[in-house]
Protein backbone atom coordinates (compact mmCIF):
# COMPACT_ATOMS: atom_id res chain seq x y z
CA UNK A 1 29.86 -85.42 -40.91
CA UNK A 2 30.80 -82.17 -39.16
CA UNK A 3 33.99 -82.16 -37.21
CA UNK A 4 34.21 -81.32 -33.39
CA UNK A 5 36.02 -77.90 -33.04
CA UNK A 6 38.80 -77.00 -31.10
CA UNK A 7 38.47 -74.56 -27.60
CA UNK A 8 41.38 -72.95 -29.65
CA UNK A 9 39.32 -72.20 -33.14
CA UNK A 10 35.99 -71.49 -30.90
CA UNK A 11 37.62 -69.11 -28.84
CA UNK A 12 39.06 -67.40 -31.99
CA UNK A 13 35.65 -67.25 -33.02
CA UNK A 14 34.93 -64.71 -30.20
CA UNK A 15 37.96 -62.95 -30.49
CA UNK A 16 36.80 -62.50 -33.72
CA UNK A 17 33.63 -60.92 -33.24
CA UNK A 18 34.95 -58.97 -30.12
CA UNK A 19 37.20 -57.71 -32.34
CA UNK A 20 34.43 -56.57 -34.86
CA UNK A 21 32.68 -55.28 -31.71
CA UNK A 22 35.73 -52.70 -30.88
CA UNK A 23 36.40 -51.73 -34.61
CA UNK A 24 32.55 -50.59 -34.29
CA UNK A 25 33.38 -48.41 -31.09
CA UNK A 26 36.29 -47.37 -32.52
CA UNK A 27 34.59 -45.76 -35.44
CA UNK A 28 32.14 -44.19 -33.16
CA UNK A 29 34.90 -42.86 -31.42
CA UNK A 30 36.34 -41.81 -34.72
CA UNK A 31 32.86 -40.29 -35.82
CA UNK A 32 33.06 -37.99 -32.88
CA UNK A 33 36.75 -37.29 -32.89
CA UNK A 34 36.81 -35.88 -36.20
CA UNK A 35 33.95 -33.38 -35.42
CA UNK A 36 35.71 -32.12 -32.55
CA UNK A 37 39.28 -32.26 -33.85
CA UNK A 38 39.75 -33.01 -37.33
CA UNK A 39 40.73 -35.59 -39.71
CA UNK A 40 44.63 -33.80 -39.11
CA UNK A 41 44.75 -34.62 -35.16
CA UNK A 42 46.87 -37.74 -34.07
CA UNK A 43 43.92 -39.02 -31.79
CA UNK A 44 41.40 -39.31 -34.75
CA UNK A 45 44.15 -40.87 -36.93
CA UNK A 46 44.69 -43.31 -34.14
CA UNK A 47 40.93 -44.30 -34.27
CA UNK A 48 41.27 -44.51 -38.03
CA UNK A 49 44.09 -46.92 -37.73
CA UNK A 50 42.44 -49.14 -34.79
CA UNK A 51 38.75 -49.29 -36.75
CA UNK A 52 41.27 -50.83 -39.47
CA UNK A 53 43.50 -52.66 -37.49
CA UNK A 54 40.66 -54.44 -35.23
CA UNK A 55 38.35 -55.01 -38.85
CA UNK A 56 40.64 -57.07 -40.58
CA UNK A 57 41.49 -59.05 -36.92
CA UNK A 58 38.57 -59.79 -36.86
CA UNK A 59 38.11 -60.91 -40.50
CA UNK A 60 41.13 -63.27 -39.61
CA UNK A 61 40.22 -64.91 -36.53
CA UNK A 62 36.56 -65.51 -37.78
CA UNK A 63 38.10 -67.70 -40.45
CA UNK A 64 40.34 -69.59 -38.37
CA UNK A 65 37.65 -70.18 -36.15
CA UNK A 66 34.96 -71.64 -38.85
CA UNK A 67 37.58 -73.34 -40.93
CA UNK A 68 37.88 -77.07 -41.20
CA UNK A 69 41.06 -77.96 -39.80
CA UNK A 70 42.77 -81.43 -40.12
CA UNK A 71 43.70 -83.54 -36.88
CA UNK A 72 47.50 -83.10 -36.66
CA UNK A 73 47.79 -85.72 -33.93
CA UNK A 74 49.86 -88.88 -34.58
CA UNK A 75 47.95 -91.84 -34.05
CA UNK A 76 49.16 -95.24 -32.81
């Protein structure tokens, strides 16, 4: 039997894939960045590190969001 989720782990579920949504824009930005201004300027480094950054976010929140959790509430 599948378990009801929690508005918690479903919302992280769409943080999740929001999040995979800006590392995508963030490596088109990044694409773009480095043909104007190089891999040396801050600004394309700053892409580099938010494509990164907003990847593995939303590697973690996509897992906490499908994972089966246990019922932490103390029952009478």
């Amino acid at each position: 039997m599948k378990k009801q989720k929690s508005v918690l782990q479903k919302s992280s579920v769409i943080i999740g894939y929001v999040c995979f949504l800006l590392a995508v824009l963030c490596a088109i930005a990044l694409y773009f960045k480095n043909q104007e201004l190089g891999m040396q300027d801050p600004v394309t480094v700053s892409f580099l590190a938010a494509t990164f950054f907003f990847t593995l976010i939303g590697f973690v929140f996509t897992i906490i969001g499908k994972a089966d959790l246990p019922d932490f509430n103390i029952k009478k």
